[in-house]
PDB file of N, CA and C in Angstrom:
ATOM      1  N   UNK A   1      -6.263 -11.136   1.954  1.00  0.00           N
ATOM      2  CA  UNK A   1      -5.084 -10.329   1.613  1.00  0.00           C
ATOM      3  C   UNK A   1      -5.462  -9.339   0.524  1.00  0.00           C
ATOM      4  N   UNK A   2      -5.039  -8.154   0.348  1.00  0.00           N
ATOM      5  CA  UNK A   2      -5.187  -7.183  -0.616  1.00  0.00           C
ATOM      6  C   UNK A   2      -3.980  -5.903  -0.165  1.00  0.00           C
ATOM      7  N   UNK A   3      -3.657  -5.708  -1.282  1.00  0.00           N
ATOM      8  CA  UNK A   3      -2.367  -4.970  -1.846  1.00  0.00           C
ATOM      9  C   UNK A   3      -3.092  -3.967  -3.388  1.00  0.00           C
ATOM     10  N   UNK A   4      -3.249  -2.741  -2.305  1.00  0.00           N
ATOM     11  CA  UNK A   4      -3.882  -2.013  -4.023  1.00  0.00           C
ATOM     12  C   UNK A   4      -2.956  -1.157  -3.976  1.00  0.00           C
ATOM     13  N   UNK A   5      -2.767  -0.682  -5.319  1.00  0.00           N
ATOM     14  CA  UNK A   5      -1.840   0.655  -5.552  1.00  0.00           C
ATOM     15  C   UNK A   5      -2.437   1.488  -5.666  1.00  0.00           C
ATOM     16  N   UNK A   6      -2.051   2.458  -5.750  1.00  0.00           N
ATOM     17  CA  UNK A   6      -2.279   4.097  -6.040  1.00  0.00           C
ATOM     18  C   UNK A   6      -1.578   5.119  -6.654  1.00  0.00           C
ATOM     19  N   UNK A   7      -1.692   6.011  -7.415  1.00  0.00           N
ATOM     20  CA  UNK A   7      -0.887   6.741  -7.681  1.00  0.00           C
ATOM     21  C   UNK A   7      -0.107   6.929  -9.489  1.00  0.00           C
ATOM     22  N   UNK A   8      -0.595   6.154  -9.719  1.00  0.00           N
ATOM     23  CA  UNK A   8      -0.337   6.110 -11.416  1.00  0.00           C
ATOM     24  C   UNK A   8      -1.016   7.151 -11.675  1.00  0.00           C
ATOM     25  N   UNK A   9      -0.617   7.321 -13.415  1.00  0.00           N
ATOM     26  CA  UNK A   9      -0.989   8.591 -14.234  1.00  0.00           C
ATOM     27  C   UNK A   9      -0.378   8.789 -15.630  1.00  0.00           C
ATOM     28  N   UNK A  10      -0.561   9.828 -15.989  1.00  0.00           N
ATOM     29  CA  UNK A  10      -0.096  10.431 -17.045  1.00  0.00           C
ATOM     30  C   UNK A  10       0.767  11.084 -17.088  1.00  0.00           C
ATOM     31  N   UNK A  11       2.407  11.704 -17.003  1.00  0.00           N
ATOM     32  CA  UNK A  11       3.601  12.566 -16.986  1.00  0.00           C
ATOM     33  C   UNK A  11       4.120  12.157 -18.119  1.00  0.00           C
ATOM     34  N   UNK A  12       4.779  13.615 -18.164  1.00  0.00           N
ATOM     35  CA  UNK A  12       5.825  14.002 -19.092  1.00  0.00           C
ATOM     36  C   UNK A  12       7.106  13.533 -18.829  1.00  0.00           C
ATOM     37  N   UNK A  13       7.840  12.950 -20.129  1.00  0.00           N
ATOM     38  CA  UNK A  13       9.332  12.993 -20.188  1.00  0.00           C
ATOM     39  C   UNK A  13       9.514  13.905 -18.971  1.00  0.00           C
ATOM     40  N   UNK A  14      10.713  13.017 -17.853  1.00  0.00           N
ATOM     41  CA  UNK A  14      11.020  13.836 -16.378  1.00  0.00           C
ATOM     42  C   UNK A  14      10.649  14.493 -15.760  1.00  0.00           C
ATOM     43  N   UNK A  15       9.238  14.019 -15.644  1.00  0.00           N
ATOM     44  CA  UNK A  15       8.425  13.812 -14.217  1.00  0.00           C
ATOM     45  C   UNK A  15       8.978  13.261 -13.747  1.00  0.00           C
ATOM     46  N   UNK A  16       7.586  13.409 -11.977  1.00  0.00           N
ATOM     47  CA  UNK A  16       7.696  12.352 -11.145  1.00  0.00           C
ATOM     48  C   UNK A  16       6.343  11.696 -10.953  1.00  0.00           C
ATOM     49  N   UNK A  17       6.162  10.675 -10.299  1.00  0.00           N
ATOM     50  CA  UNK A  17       5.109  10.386  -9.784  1.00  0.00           C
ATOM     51  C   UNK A  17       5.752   9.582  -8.322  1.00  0.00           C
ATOM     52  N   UNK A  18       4.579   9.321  -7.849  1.00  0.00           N
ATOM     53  CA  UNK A  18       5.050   8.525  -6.471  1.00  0.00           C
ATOM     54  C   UNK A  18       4.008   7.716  -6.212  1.00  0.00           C
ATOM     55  N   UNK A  19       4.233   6.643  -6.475  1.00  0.00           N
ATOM     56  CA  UNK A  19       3.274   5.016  -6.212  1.00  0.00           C
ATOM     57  C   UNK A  19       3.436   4.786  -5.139  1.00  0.00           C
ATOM     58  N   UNK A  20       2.109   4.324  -4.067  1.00  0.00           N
ATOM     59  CA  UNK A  20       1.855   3.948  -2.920  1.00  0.00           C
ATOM     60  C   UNK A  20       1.217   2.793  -2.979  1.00  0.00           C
ATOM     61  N   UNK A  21       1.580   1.707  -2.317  1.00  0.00           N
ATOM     62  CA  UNK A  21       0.736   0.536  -2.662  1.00  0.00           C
ATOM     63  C   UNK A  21       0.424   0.464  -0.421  1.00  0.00           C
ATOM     64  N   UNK A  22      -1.031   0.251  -0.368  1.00  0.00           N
ATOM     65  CA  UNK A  22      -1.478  -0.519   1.386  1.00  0.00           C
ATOM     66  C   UNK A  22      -2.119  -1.618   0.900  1.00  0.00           C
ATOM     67  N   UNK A  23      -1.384  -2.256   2.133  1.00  0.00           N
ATOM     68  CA  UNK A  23      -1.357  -4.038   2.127  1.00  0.00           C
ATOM     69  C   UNK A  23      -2.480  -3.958   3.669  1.00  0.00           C
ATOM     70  N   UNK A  24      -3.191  -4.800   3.431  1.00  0.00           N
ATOM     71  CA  UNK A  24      -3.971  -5.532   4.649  1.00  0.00           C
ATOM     72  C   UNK A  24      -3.828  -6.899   4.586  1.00  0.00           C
ATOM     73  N   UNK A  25      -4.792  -7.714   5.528  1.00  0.00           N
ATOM     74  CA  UNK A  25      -4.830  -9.153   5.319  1.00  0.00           C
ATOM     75  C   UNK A  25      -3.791 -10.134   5.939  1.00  0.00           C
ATOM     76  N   UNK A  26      -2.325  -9.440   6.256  1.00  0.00           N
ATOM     77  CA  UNK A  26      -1.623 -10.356   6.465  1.00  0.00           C
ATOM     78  C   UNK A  26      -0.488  -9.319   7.072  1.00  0.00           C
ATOM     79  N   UNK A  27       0.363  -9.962   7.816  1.00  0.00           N
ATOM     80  CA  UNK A  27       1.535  -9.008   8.808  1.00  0.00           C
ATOM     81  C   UNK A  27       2.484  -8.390   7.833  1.00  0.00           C
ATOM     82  N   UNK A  28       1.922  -7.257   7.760  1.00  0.00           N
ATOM     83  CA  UNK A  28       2.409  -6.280   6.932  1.00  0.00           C
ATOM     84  C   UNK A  28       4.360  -6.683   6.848  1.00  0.00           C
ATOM     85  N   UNK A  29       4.891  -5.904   8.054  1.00  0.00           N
ATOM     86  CA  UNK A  29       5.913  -6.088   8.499  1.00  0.00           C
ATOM     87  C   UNK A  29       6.897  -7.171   8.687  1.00  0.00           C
ATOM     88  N   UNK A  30       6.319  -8.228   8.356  1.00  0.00           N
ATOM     89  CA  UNK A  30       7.383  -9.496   8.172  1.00  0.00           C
ATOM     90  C   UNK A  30       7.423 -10.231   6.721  1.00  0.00           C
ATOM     91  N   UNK A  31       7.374  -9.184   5.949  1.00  0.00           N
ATOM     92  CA  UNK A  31       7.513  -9.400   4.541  1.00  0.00           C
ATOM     93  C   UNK A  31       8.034  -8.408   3.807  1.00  0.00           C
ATOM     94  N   UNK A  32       8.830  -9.291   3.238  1.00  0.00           N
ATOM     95  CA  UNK A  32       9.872  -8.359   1.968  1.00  0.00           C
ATOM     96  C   UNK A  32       8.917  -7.682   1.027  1.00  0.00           C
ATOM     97  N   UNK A  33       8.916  -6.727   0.312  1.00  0.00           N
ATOM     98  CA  UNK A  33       7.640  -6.119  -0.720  1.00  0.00           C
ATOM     99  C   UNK A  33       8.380  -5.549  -2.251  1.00  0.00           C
ATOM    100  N   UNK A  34       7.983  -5.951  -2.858  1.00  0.00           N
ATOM    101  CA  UNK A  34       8.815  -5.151  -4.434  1.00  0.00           C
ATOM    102  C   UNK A  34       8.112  -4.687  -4.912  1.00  0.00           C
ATOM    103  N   UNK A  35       8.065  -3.800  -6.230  1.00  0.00           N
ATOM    104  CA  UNK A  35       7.278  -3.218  -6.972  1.00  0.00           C
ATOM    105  C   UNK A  35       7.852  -4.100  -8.466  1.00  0.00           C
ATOM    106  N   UNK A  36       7.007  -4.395  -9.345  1.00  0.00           N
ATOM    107  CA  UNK A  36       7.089  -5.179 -10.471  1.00  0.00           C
ATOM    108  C   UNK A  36       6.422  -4.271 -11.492  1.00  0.00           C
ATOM    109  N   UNK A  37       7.079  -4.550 -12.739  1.00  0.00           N
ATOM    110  CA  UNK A  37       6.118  -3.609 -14.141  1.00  0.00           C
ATOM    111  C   UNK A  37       6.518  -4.352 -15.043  1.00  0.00           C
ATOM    112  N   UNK A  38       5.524  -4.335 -16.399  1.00  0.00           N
ATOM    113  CA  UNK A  38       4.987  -4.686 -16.976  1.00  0.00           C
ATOM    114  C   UNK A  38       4.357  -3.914 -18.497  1.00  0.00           C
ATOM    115  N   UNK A  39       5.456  -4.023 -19.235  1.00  0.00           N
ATOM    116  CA  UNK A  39       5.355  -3.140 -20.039  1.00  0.00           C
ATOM    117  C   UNK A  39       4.833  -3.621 -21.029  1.00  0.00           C
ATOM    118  N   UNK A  40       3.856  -3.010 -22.429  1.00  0.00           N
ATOM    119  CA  UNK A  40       2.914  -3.675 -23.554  1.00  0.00           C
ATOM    120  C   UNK A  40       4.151  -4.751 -24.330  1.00  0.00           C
ATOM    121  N   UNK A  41       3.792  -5.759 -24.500  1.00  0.00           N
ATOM    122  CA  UNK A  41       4.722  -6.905 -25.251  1.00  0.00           C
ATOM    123  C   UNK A  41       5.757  -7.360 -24.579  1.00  0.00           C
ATOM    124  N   UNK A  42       6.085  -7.056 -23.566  1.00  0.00           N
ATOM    125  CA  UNK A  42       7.511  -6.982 -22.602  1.00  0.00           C
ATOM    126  C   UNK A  42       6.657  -7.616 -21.601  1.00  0.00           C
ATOM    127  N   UNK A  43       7.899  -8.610 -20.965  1.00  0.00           N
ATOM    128  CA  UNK A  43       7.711  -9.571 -19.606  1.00  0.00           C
ATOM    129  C   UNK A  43       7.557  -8.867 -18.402  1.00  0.00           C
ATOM    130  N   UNK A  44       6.763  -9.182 -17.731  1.00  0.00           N
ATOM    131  CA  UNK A  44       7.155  -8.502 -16.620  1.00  0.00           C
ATOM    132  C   UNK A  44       8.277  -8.615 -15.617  1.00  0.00           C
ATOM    133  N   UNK A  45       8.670  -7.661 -14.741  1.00  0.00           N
ATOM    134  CA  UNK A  45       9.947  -7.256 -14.527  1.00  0.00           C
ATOM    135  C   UNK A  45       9.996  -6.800 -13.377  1.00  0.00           C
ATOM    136  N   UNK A  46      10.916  -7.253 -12.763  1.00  0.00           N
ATOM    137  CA  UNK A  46      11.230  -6.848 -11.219  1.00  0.00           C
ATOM    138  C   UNK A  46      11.919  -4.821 -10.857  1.00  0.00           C
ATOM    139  N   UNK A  47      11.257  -3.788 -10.585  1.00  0.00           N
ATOM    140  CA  UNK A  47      11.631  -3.082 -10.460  1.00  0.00           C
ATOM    141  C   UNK A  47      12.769  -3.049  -9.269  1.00  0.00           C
ATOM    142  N   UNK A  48      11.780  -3.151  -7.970  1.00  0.00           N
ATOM    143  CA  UNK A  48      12.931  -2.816  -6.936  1.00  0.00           C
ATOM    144  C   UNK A  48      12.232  -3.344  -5.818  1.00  0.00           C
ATOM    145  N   UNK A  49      12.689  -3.845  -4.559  1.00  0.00           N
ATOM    146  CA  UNK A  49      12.354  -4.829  -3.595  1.00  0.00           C
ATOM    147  C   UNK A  49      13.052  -4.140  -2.073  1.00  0.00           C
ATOM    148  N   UNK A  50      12.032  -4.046  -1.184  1.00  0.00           N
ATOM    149  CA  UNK A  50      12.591  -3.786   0.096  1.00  0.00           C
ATOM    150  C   UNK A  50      12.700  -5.296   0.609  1.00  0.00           C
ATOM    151  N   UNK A  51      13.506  -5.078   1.602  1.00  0.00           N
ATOM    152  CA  UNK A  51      13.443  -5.666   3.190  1.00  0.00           C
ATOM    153  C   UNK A  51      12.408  -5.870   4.124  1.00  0.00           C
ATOM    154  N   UNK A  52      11.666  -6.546   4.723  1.00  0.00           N
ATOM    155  CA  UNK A  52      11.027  -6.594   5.593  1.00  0.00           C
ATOM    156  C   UNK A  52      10.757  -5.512   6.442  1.00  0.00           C
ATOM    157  N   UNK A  53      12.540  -5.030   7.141  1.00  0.00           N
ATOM    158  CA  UNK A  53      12.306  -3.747   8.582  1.00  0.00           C
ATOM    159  C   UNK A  53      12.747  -2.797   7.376  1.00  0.00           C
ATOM    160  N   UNK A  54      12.838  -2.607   6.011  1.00  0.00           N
ATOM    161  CA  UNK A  54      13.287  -1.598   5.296  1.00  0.00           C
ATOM    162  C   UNK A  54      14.917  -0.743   5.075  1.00  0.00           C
ATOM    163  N   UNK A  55      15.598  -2.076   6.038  1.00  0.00           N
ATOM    164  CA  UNK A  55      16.837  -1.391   5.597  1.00  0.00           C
ATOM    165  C   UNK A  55      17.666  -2.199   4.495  1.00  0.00           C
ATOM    166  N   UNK A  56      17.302  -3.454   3.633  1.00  0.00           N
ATOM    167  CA  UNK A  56      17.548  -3.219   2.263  1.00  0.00           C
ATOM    168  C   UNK A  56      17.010  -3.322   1.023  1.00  0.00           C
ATOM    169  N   UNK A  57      17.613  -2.784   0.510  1.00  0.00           N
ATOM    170  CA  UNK A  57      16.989  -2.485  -0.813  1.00  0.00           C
ATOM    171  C   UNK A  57      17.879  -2.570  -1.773  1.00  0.00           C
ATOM    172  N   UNK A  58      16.976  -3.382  -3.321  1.00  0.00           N
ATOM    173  CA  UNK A  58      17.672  -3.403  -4.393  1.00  0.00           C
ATOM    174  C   UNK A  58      16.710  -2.698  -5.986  1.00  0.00           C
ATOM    175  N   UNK A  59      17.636  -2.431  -7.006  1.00  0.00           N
ATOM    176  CA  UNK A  59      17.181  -2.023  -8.091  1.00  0.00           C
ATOM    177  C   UNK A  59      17.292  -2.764  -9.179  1.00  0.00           C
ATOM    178  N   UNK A  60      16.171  -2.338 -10.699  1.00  0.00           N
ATOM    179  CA  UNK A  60      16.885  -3.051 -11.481  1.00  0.00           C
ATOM    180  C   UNK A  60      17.573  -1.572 -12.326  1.00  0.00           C
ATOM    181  N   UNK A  61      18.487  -2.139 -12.721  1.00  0.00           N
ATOM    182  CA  UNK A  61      19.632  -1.268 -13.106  1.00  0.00           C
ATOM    183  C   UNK A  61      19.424  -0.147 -14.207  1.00  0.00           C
ATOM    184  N   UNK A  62      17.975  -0.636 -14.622  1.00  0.00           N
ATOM    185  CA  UNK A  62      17.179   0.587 -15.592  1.00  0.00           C
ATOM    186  C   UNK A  62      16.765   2.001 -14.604  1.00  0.00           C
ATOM    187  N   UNK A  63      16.518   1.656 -13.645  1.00  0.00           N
ATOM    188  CA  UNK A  63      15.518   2.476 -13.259  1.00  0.00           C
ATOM    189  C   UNK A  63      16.685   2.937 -11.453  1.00  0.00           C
ATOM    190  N   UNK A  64      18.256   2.283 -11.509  1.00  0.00           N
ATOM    191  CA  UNK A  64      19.025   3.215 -10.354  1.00  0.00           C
ATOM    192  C   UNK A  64      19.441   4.309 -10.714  1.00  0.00           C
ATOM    193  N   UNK A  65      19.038   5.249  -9.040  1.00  0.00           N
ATOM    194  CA  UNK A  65      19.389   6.682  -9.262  1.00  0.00           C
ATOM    195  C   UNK A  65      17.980   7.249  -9.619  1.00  0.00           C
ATOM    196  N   UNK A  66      16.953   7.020 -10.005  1.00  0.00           N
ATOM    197  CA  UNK A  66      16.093   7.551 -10.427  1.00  0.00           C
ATOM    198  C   UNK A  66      14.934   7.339  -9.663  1.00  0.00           C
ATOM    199  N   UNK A  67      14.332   5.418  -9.523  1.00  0.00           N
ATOM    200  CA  UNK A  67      13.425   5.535  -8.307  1.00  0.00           C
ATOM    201  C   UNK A  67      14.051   4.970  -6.905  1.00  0.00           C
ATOM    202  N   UNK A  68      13.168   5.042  -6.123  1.00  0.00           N
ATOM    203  CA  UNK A  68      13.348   4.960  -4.858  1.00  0.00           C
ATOM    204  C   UNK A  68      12.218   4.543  -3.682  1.00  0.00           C
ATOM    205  N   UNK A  69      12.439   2.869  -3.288  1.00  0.00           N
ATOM    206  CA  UNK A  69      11.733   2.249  -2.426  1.00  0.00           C
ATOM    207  C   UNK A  69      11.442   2.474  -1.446  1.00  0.00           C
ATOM    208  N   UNK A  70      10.718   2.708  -0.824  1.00  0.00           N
ATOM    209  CA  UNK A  70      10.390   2.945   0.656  1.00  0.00           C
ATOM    210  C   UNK A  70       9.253   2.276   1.539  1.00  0.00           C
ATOM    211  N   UNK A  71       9.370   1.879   2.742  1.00  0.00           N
ATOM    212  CA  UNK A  71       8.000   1.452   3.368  1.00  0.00           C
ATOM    213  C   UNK A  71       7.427   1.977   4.981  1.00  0.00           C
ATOM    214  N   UNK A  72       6.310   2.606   5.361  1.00  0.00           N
ATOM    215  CA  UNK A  72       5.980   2.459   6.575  1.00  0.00           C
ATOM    216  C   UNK A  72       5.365   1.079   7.342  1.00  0.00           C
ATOM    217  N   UNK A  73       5.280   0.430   8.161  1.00  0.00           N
ATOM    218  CA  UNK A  73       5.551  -0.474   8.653  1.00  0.00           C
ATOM    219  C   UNK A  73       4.232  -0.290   9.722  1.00  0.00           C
ATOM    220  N   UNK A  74       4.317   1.044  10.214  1.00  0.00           N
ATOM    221  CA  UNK A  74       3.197   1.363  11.308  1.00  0.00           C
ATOM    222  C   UNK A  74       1.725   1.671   9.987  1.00  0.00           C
ATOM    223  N   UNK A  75       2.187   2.351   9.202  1.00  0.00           N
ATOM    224  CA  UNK A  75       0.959   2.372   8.349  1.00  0.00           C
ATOM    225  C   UNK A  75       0.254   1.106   6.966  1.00  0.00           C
ATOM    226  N   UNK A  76       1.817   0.397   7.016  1.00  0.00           N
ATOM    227  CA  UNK A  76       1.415  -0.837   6.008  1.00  0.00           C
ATOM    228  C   UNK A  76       1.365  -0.344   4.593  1.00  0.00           C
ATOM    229  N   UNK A  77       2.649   0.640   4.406  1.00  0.00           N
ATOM    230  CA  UNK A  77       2.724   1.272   2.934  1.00  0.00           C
ATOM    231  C   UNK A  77       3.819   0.918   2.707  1.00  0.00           C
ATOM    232  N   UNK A  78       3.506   1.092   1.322  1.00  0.00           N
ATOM    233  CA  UNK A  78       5.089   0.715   0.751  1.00  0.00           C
ATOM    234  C   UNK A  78       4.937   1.534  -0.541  1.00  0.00           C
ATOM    235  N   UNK A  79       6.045   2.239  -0.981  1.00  0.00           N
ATOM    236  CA  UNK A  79       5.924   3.451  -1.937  1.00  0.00           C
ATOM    237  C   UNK A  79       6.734   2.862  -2.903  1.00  0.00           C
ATOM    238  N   UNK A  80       6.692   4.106  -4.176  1.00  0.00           N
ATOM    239  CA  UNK A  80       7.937   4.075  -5.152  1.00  0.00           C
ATOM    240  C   UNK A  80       7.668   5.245  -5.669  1.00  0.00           C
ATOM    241  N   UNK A  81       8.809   6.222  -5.194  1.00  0.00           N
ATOM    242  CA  UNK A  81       8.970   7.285  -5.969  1.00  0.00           C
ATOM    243  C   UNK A  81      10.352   7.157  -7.133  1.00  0.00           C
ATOM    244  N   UNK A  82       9.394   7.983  -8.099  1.00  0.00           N
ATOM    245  CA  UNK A  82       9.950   7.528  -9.604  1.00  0.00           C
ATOM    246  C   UNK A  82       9.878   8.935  -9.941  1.00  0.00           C
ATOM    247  N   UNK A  83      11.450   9.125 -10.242  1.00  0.00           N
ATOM    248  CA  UNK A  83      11.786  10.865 -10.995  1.00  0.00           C
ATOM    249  C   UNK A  83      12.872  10.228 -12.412  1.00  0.00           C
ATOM    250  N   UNK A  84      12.607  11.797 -12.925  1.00  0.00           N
ATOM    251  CA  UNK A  84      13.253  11.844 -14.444  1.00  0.00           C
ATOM    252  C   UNK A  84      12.479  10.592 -14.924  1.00  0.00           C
ATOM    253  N   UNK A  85      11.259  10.476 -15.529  1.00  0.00           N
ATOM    254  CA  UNK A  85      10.573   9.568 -16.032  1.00  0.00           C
ATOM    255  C   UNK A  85      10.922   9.350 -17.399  1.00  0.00           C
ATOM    256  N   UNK A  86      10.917   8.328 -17.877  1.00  0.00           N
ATOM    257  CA  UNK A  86      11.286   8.552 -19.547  1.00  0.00           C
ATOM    258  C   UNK A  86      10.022   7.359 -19.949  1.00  0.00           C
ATOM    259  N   UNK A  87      10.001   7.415 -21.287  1.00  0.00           N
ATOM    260  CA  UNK A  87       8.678   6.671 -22.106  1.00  0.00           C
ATOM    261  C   UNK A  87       9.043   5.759 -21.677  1.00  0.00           C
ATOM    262  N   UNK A  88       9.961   4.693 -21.917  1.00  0.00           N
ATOM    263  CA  UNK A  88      10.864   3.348 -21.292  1.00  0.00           C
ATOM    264  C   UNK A  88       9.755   2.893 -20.277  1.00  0.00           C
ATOM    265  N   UNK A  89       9.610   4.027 -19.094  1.00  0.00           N
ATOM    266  CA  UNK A  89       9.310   3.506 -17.956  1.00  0.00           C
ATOM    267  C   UNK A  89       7.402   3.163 -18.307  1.00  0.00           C
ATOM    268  N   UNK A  90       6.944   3.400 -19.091  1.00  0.00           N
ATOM    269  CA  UNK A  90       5.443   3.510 -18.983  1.00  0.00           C
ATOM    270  C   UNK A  90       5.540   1.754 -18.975  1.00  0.00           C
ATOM    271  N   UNK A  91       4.737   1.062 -18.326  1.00  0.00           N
ATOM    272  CA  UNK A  91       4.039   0.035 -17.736  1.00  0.00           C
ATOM    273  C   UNK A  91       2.813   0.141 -16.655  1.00  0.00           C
ATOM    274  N   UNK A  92       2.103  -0.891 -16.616  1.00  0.00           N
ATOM    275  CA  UNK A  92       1.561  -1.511 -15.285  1.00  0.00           C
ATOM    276  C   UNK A  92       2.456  -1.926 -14.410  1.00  0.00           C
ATOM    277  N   UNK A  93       2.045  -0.924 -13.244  1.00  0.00           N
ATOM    278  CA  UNK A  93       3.092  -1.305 -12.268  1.00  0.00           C
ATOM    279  C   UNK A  93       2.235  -1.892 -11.268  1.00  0.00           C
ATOM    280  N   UNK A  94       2.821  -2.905 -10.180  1.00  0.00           N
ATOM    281  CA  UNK A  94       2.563  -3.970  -9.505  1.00  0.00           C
ATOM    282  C   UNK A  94       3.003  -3.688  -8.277  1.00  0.00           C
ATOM    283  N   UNK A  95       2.069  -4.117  -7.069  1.00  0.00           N
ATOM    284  CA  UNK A  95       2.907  -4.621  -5.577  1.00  0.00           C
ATOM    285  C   UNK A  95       2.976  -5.601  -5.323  1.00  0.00           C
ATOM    286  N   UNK A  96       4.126  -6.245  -4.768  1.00  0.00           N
ATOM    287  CA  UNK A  96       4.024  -7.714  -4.454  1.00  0.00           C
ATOM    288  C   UNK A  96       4.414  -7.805  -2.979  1.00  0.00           C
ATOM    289  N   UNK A  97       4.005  -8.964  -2.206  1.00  0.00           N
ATOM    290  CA  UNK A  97       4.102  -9.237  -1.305  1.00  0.00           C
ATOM    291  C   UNK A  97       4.695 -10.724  -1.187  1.00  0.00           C
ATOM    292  N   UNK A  98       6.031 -10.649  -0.566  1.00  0.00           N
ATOM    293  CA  UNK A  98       6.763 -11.765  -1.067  1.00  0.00           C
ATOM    294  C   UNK A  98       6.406 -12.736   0.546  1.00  0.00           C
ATOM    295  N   UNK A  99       6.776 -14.269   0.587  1.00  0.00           N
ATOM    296  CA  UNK A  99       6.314 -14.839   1.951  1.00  0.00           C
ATOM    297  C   UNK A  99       6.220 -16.274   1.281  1.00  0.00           C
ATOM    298  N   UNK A 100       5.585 -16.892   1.634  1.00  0.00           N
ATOM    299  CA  UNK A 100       5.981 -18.780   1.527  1.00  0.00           C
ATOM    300  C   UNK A 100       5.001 -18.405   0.846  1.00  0.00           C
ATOM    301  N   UNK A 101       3.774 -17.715   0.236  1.00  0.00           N
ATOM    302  CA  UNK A 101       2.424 -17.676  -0.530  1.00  0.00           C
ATOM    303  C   UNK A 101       3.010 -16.100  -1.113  1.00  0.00           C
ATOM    304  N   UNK A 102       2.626 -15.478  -2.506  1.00  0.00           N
ATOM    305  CA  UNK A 102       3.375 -14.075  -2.733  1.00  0.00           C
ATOM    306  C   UNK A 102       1.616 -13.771  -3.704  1.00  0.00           C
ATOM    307  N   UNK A 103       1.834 -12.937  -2.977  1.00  0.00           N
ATOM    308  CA  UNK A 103       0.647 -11.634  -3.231  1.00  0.00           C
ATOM    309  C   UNK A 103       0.886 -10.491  -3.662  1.00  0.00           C
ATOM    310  N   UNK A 104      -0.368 -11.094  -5.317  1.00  0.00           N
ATOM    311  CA  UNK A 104       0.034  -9.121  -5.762  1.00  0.00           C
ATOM    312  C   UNK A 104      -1.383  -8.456  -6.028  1.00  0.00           C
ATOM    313  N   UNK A 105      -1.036  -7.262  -6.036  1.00  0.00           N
ATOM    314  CA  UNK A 105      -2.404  -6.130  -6.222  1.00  0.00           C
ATOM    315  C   UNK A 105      -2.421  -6.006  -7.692  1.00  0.00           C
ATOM    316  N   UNK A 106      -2.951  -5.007  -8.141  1.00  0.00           N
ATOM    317  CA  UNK A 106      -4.259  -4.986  -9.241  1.00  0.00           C
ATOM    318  C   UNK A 106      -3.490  -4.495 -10.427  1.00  0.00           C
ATOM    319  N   UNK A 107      -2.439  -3.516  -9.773  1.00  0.00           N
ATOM    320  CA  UNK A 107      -1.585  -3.112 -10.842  1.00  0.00           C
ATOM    321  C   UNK A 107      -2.031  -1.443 -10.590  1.00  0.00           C
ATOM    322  N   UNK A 108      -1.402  -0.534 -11.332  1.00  0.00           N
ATOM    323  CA  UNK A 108      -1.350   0.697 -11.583  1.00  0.00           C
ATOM    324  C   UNK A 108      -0.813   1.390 -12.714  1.00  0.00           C
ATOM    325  N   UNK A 109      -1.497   1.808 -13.551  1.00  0.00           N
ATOM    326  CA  UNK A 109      -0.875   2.565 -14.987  1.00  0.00           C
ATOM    327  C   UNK A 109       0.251   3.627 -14.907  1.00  0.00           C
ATOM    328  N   UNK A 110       1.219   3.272 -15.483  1.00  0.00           N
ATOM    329  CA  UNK A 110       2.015   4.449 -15.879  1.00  0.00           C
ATOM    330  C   UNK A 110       2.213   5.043 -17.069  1.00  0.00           C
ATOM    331  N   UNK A 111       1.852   6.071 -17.449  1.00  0.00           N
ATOM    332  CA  UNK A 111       2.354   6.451 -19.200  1.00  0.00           C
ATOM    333  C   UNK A 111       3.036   7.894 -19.021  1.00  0.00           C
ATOM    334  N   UNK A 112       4.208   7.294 -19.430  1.00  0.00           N
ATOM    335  CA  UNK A 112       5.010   8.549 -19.199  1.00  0.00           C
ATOM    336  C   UNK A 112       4.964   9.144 -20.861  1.00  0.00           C
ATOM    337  N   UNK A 113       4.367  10.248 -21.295  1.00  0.00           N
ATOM    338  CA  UNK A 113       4.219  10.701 -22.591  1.00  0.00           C
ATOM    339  C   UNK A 113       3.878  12.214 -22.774  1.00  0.00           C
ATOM    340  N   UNK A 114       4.596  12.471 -23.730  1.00  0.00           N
ATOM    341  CA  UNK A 114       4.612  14.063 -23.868  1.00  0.00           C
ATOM    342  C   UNK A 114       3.308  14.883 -24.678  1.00  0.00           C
TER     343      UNK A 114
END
């Protein structure tokens, strides 16, 4: 199994960036997927979680209205686009792969800083 991300960086107060995490190893498609972060001294934290076929989705209430979950299914992606960035949001961000065994990737930097 492997779940790497992509797409972290460096932005300014309200940016965007857009995190892509591809999953191999295991049936992409019959698993729920979230994105998790992880901020310096702070617990880590459930951002936002699809559905399996991608029609639901939840947030945590920091970050509704602003990012936005998504997954292809034929390609084995699962995204997070993240606008109006604020410092708040800078963490290691995470993919998880939820299932009777839950799998996560390596992580991905965010520093949102001016």
């Amino acid at each position: 199994v492997q779940l790497m991300e992509s797409g972290g960086g460096l932005v300014q107060p309200g940016g965007s960036l857009r995190l892509s995490c591809a999953a191999s190893g295991f049936t992409f498609s019959s698993r729920a997927m979230s994105w998790y972060r992880q901020a310096p001294g702070k617990e880590r934290e459930r951002v936002s979680i699809i559905s399996n076929t991608g029609d639901i989705t939840n947030y945590a209430d920091s970050v509704k209205g602003r990012f936005t979950i998504s997954r292809d299914n034929d390609k084995n992606l699962v995204y997070l686009q993240m606008n109006s960035l604020q410092s708040e949001d800078t963490a290691v961000y995470y993919c998880v792969a939820h299932g009777v065994r839950t799998y996560w990737g390596q992580g991905t930097q965010v520093t949102v800083s001016s």
